[in-house]
PDB file of N, CA and C in Angstrom:
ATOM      1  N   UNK A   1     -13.029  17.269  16.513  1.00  0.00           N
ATOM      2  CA  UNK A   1     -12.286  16.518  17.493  1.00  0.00           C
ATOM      3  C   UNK A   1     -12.136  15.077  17.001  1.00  0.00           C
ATOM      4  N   UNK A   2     -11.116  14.587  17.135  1.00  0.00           N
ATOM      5  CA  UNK A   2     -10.999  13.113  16.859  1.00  0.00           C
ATOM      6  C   UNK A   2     -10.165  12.943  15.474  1.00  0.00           C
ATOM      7  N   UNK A   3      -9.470  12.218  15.074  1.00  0.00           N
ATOM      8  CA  UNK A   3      -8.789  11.933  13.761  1.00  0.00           C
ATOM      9  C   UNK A   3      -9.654  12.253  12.516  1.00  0.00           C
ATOM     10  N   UNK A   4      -8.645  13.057  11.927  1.00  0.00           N
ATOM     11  CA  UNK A   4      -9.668  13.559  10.382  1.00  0.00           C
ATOM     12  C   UNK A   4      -9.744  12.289   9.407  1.00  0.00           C
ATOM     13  N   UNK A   5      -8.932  11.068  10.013  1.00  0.00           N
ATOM     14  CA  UNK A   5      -8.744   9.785   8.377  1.00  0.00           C
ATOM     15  C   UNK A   5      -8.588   8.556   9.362  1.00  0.00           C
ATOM     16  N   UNK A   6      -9.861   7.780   8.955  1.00  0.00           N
ATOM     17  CA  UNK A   6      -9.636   6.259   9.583  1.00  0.00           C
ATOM     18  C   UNK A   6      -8.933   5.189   8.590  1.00  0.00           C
ATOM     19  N   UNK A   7      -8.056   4.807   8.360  1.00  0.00           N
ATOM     20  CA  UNK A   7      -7.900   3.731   7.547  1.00  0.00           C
ATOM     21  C   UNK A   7      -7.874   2.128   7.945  1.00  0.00           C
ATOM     22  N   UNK A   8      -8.548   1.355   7.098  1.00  0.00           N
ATOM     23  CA  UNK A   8      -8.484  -0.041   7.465  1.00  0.00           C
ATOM     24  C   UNK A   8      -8.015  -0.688   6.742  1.00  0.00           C
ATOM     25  N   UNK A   9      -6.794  -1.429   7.304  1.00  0.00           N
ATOM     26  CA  UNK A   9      -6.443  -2.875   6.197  1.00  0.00           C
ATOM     27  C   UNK A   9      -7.087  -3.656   6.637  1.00  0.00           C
ATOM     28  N   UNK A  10      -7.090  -4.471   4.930  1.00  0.00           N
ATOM     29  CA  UNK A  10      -7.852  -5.300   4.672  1.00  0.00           C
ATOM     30  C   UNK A  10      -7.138  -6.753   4.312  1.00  0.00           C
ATOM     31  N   UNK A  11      -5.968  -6.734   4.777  1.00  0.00           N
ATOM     32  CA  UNK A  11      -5.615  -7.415   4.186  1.00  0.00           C
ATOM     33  C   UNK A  11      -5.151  -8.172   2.604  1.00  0.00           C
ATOM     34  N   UNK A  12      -5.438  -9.216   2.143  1.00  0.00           N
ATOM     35  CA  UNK A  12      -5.449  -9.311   0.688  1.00  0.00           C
ATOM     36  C   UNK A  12      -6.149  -8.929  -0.235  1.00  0.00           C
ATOM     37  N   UNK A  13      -7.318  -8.081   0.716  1.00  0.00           N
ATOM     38  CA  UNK A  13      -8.210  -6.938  -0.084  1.00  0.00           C
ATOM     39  C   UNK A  13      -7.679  -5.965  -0.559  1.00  0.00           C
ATOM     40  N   UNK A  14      -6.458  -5.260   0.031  1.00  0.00           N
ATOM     41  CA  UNK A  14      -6.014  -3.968   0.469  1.00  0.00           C
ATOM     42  C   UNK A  14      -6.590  -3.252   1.473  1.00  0.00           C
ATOM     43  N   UNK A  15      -6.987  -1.632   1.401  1.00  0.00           N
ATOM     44  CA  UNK A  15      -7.382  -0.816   2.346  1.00  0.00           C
ATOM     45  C   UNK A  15      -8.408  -0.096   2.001  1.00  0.00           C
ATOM     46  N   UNK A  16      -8.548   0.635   2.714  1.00  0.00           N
ATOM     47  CA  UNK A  16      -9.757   1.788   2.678  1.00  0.00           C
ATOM     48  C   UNK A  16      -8.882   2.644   3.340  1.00  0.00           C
ATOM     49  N   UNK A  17      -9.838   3.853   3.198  1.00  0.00           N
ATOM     50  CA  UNK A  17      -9.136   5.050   4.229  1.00  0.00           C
ATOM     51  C   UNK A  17     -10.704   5.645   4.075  1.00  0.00           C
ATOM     52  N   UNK A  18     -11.115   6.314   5.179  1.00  0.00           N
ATOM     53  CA  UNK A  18     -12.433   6.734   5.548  1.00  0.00           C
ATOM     54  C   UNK A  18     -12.082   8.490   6.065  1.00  0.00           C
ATOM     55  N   UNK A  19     -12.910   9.510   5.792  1.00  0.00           N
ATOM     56  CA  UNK A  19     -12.905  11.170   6.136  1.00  0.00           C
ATOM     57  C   UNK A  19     -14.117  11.254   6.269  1.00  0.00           C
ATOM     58  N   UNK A  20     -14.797  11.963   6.603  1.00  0.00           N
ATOM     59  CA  UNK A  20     -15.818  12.723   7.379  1.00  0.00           C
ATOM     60  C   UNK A  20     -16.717  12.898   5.568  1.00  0.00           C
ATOM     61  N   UNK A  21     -15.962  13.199   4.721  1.00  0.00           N
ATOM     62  CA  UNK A  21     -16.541  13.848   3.475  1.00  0.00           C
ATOM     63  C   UNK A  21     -16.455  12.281   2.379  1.00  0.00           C
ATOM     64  N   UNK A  22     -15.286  11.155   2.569  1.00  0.00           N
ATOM     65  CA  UNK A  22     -14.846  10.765   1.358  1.00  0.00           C
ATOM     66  C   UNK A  22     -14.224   9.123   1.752  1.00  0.00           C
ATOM     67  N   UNK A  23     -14.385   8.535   0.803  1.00  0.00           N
ATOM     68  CA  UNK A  23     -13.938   6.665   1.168  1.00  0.00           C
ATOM     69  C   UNK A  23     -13.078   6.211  -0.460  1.00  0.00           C
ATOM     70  N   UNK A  24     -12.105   5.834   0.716  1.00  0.00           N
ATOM     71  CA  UNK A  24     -11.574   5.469  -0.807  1.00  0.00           C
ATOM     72  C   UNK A  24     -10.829   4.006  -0.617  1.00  0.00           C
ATOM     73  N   UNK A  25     -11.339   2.896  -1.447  1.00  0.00           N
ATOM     74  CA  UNK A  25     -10.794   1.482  -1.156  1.00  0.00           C
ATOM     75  C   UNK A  25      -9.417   1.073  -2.297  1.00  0.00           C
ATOM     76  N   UNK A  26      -8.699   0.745  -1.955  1.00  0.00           N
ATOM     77  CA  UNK A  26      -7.700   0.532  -2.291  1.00  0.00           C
ATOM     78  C   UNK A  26      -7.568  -1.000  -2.397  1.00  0.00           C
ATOM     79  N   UNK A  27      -7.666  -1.952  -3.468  1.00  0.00           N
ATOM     80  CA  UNK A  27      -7.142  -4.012  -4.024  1.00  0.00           C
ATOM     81  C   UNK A  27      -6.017  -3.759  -3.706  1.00  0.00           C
ATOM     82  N   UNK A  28      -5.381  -4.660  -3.285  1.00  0.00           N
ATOM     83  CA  UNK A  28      -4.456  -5.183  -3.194  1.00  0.00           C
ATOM     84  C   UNK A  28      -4.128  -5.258  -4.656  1.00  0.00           C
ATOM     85  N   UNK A  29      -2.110  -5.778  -4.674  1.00  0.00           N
ATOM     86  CA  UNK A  29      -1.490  -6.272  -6.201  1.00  0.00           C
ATOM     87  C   UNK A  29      -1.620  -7.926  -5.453  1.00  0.00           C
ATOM     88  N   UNK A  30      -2.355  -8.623  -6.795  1.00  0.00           N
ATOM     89  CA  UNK A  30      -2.835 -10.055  -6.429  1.00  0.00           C
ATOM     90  C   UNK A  30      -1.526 -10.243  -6.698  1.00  0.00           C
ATOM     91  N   UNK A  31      -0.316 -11.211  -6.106  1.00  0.00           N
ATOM     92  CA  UNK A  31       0.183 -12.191  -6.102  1.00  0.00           C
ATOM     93  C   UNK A  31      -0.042 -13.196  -7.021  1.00  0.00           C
ATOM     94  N   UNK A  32       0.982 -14.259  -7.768  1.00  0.00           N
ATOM     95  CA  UNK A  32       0.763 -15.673  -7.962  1.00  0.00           C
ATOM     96  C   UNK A  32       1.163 -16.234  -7.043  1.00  0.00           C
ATOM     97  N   UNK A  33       1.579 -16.286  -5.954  1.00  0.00           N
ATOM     98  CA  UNK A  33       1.914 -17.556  -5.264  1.00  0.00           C
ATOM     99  C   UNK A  33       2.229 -17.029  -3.907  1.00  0.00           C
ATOM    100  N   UNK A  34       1.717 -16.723  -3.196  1.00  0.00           N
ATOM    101  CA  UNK A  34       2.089 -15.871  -1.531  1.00  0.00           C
ATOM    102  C   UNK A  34       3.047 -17.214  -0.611  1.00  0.00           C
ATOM    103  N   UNK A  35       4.252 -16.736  -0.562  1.00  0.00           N
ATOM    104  CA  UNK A  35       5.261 -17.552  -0.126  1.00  0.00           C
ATOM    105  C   UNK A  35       5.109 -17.316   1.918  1.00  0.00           C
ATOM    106  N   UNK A  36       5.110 -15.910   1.955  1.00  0.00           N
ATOM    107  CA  UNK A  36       5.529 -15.641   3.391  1.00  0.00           C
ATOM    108  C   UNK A  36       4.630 -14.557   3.744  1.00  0.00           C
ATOM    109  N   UNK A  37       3.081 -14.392   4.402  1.00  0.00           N
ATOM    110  CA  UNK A  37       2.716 -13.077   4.733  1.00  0.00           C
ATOM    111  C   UNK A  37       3.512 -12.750   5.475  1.00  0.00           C
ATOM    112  N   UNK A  38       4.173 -12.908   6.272  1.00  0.00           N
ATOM    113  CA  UNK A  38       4.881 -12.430   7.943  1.00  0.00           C
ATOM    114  C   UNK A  38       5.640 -11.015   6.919  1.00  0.00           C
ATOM    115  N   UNK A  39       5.452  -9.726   7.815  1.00  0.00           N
ATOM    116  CA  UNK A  39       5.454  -8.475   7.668  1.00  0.00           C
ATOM    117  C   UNK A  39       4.996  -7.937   6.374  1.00  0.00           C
ATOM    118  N   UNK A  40       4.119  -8.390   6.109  1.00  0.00           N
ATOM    119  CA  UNK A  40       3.363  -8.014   4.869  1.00  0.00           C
ATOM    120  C   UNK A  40       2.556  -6.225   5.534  1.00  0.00           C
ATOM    121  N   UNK A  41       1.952  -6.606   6.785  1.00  0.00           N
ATOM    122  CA  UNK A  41       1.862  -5.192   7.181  1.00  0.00           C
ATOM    123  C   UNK A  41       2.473  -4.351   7.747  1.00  0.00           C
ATOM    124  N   UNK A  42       3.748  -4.870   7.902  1.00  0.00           N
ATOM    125  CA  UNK A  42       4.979  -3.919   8.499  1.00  0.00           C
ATOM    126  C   UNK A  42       5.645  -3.160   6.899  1.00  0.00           C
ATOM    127  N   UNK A  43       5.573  -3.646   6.089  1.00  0.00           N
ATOM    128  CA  UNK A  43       6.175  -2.971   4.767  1.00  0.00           C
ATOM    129  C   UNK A  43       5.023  -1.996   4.258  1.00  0.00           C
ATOM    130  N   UNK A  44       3.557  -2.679   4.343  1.00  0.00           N
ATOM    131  CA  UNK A  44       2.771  -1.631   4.000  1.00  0.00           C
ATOM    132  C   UNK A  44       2.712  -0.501   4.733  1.00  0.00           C
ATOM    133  N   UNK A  45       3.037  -0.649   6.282  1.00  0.00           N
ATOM    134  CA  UNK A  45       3.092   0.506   7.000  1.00  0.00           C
ATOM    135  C   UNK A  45       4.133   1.275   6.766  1.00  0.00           C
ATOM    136  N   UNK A  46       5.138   0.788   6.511  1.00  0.00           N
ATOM    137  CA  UNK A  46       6.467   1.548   5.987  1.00  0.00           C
ATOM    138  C   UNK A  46       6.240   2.179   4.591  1.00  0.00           C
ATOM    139  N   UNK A  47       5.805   1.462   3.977  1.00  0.00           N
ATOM    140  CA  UNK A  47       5.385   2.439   2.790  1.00  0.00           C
ATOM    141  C   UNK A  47       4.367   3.324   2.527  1.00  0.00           C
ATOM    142  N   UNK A  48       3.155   3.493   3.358  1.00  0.00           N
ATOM    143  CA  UNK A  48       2.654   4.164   3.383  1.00  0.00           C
ATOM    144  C   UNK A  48       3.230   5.577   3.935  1.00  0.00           C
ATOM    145  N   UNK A  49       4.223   4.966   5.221  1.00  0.00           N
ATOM    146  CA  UNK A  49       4.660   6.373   6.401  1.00  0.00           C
ATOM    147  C   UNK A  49       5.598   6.914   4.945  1.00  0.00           C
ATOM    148  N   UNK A  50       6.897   6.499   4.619  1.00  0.00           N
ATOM    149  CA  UNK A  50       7.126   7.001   3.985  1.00  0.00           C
ATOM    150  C   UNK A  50       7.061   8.042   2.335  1.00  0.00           C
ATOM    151  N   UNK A  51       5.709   7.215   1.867  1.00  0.00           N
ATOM    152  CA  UNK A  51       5.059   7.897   0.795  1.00  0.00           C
ATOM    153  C   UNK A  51       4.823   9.247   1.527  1.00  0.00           C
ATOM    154  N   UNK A  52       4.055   9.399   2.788  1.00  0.00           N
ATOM    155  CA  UNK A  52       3.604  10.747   3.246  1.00  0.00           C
ATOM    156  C   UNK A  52       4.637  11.489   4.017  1.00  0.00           C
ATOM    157  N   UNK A  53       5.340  10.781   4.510  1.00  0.00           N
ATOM    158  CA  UNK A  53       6.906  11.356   4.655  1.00  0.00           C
ATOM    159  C   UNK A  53       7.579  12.657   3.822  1.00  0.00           C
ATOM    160  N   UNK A  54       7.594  11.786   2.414  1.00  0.00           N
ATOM    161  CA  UNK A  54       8.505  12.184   1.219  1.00  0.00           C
ATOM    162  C   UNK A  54       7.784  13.718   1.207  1.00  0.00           C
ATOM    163  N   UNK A  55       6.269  13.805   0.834  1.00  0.00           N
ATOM    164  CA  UNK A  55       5.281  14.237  -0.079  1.00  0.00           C
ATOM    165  C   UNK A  55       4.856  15.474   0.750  1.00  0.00           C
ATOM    166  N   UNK A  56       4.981  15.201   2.405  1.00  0.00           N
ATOM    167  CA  UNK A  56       4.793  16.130   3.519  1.00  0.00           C
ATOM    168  C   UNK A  56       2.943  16.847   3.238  1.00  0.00           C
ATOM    169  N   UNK A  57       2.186  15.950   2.262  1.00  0.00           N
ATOM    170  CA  UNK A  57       1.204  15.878   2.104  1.00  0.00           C
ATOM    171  C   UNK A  57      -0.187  15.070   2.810  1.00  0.00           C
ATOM    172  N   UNK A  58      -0.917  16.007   3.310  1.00  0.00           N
ATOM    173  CA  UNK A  58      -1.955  14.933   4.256  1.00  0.00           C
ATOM    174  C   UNK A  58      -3.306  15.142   4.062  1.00  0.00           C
ATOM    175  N   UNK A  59      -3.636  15.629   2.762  1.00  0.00           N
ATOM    176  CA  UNK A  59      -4.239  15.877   1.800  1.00  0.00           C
ATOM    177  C   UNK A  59      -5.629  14.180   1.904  1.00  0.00           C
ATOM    178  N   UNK A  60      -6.900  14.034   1.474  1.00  0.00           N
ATOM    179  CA  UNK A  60      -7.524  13.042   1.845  1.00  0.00           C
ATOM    180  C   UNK A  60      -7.004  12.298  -0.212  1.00  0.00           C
ATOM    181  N   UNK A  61      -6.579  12.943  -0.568  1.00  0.00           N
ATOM    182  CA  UNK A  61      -6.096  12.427  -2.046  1.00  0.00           C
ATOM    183  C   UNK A  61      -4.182  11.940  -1.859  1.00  0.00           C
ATOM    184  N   UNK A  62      -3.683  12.578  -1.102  1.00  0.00           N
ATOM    185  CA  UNK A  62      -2.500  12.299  -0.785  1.00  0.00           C
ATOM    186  C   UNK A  62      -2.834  10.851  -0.094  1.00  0.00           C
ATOM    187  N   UNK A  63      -3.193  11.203   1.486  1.00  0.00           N
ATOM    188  CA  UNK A  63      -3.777   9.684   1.897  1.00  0.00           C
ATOM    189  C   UNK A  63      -3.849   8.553   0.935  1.00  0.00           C
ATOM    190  N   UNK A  64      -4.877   8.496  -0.012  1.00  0.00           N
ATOM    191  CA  UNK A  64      -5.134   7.678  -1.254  1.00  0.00           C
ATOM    192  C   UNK A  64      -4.209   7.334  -1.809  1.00  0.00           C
ATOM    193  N   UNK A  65      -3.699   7.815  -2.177  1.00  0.00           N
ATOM    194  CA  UNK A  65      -2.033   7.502  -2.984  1.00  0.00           C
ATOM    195  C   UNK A  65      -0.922   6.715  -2.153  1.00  0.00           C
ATOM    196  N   UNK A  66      -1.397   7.131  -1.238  1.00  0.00           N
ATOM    197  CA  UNK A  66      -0.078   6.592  -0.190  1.00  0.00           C
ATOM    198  C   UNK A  66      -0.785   4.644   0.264  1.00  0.00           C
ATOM    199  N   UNK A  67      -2.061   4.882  -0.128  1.00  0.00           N
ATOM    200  CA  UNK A  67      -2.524   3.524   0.159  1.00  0.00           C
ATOM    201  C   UNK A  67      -2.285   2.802  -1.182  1.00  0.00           C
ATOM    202  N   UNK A  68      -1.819   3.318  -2.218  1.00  0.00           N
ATOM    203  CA  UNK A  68      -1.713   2.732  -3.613  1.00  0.00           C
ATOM    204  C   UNK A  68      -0.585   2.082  -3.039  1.00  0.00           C
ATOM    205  N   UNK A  69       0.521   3.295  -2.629  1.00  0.00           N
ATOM    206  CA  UNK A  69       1.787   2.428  -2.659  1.00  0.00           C
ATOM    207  C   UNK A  69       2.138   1.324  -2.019  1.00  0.00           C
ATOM    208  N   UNK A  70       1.589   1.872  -0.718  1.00  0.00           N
ATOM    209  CA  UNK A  70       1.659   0.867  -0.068  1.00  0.00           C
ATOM    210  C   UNK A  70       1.498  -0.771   0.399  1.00  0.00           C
ATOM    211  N   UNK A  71       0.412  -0.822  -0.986  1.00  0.00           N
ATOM    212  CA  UNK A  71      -0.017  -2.363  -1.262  1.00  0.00           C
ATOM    213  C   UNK A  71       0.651  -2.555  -2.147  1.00  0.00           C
ATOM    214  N   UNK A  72       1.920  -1.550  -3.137  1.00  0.00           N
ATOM    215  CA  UNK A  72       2.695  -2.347  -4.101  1.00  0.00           C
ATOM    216  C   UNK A  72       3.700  -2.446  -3.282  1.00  0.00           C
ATOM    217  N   UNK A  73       3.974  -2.077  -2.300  1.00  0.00           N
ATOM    218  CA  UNK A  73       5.197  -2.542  -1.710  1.00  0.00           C
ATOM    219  C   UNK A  73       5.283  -3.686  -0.745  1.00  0.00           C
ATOM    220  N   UNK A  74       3.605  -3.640  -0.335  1.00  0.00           N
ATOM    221  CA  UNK A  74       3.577  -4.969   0.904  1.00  0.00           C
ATOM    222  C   UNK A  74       3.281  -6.144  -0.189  1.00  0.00           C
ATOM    223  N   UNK A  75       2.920  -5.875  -1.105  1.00  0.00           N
ATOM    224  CA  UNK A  75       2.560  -7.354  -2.462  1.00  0.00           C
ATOM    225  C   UNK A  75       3.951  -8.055  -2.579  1.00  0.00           C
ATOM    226  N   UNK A  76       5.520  -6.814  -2.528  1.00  0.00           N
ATOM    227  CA  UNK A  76       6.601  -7.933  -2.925  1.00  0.00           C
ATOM    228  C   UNK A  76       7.124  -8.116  -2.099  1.00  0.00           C
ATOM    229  N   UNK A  77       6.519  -8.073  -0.203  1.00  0.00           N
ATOM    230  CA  UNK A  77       7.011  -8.876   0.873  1.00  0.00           C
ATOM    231  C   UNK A  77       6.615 -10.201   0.781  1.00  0.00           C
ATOM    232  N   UNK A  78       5.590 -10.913   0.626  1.00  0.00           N
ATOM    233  CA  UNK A  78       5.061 -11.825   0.772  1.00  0.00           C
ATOM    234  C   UNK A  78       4.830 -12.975  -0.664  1.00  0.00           C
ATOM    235  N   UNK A  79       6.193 -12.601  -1.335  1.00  0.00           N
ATOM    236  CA  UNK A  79       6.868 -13.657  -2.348  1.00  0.00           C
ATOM    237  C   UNK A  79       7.535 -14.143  -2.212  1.00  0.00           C
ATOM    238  N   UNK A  80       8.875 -14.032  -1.386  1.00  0.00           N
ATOM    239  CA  UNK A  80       9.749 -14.472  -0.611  1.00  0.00           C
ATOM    240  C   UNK A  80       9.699 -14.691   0.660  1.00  0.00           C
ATOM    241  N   UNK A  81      10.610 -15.419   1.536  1.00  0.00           N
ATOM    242  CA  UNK A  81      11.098 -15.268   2.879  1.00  0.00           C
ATOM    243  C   UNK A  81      11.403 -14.115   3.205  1.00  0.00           C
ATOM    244  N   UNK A  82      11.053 -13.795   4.356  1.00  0.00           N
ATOM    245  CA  UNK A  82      11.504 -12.474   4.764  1.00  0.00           C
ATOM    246  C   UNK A  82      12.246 -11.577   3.826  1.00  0.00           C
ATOM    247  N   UNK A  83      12.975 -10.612   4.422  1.00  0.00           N
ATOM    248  CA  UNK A  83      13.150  -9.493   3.456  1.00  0.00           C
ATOM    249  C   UNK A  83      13.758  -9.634   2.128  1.00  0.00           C
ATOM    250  N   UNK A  84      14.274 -11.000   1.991  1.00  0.00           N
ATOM    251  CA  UNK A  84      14.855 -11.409   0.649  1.00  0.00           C
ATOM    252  C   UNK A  84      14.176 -10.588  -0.709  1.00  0.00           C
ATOM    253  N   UNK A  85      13.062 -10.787  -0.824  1.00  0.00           N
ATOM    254  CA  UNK A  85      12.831  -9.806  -2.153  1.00  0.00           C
ATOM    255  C   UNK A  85      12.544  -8.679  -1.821  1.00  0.00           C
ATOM    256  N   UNK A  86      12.536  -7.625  -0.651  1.00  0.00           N
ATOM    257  CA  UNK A  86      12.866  -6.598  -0.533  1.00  0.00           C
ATOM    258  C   UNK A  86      13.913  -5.735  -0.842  1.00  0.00           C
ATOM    259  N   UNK A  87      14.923  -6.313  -1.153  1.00  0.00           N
ATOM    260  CA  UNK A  87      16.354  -5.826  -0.521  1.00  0.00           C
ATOM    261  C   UNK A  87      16.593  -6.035  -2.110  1.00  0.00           C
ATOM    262  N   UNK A  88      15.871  -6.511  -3.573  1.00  0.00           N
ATOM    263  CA  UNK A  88      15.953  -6.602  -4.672  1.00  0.00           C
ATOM    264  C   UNK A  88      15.448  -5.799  -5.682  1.00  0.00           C
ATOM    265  N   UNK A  89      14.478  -5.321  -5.528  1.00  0.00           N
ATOM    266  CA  UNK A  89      13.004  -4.844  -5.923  1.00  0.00           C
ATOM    267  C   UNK A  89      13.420  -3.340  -6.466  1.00  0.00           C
ATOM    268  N   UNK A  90      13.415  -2.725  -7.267  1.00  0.00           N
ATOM    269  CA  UNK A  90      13.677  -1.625  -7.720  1.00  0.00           C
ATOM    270  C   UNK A  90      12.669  -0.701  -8.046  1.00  0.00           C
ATOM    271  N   UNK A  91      12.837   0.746  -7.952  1.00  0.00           N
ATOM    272  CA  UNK A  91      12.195   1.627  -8.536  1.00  0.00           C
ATOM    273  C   UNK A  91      10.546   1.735  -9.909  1.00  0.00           C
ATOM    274  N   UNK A  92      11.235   0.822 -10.820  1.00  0.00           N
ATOM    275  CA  UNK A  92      10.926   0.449 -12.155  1.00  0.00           C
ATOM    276  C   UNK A  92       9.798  -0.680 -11.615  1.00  0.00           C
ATOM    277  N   UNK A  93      10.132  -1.693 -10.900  1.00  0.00           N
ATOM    278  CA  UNK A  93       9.366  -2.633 -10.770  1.00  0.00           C
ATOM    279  C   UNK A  93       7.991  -1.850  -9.673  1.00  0.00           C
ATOM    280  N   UNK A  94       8.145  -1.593  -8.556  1.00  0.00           N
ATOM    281  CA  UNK A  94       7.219  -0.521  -7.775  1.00  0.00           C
ATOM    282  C   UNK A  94       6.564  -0.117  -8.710  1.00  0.00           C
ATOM    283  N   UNK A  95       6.934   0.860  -9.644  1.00  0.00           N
ATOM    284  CA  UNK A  95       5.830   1.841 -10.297  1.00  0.00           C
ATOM    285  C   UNK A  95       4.746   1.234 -11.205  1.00  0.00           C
ATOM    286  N   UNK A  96       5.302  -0.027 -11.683  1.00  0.00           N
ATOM    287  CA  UNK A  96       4.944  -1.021 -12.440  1.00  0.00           C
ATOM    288  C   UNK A  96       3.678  -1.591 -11.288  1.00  0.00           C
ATOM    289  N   UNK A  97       3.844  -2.249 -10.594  1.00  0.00           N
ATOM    290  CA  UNK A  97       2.796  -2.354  -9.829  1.00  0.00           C
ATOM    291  C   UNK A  97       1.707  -1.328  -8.934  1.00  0.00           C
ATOM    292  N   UNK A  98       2.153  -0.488  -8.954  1.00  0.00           N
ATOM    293  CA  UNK A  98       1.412   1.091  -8.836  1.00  0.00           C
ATOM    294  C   UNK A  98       0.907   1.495 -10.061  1.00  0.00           C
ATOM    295  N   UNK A  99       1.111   1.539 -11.167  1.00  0.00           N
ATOM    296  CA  UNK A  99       0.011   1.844 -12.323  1.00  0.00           C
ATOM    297  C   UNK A  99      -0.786   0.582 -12.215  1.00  0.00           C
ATOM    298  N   UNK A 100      -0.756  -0.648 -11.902  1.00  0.00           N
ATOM    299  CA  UNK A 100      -1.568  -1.805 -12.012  1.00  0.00           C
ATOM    300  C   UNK A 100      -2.300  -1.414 -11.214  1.00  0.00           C
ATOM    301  N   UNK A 101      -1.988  -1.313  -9.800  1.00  0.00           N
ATOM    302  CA  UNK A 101      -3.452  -1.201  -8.699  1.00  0.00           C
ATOM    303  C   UNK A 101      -4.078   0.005  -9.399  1.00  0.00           C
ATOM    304  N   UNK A 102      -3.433   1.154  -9.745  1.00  0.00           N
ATOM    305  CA  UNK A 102      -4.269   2.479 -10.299  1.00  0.00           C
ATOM    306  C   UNK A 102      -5.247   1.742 -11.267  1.00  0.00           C
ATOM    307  N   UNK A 103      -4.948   1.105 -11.687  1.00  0.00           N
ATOM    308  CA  UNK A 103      -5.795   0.689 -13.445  1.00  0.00           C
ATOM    309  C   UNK A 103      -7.121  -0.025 -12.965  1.00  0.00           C
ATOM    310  N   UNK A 104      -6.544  -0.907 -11.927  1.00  0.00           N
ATOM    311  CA  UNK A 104      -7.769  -1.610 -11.564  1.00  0.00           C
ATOM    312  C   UNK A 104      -8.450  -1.473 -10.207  1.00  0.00           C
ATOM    313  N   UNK A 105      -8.422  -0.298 -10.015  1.00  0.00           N
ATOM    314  CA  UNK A 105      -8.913   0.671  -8.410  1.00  0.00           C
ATOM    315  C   UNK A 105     -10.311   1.125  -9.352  1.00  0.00           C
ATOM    316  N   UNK A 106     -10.244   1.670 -10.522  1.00  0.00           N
ATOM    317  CA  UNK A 106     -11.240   1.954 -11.207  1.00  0.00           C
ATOM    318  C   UNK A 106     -12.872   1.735 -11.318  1.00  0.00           C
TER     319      UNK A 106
END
């Protein structure tokens, strides 16, 4: 009874996500210069929903992954003003910061 996955942001830490069996913490992509937090956790939430969206996976390793992305996508809200570097940001650059948090989640 009760939710099988607690997750906590952490803010410029990143996250955790917590299961009954398993914990998995997720850094943040450090920034040089944080221009604008304002919806820094509205993009991570969007990217997380949609990582598990896509993937239709709810897996406690799926979860995990979806917290990878999600801090590379809330890292390039909060370089710009509002959605300005959202609305720029490509494919190539994302994955690029998703092998970084992978490398150093380690």
């Amino acid at each position: 009874m009760g939710p099988e996955y607690l997750i906590m942001k952490r803010g410029e830490f990143g996250a955790t996500v917590y299961s009954n069996e398993s914990e998995f913490t997720c850094k943040s992509y450090k920034v040089n210069k944080v221009i604008d937090p304002t919806g820094a956790g509205d993009s991570f939430a969007g990217g997380f929903a949609g990582y598990i969206a896509k993937n239709q996976d709810y897996s406690f390793k799926s979860i995990s992954n979806a917290l990878i992305y999600a801090n590379a996508i809330a890292s390039f809200c909060v370089e710009k003003f509002g959605v300005d570097n959202m609305l720029s940001i490509s494919k190539k650059e994302i994955d690029k910061r998703i092998d970084f948090i992978k490398k150093h989640n380690n």
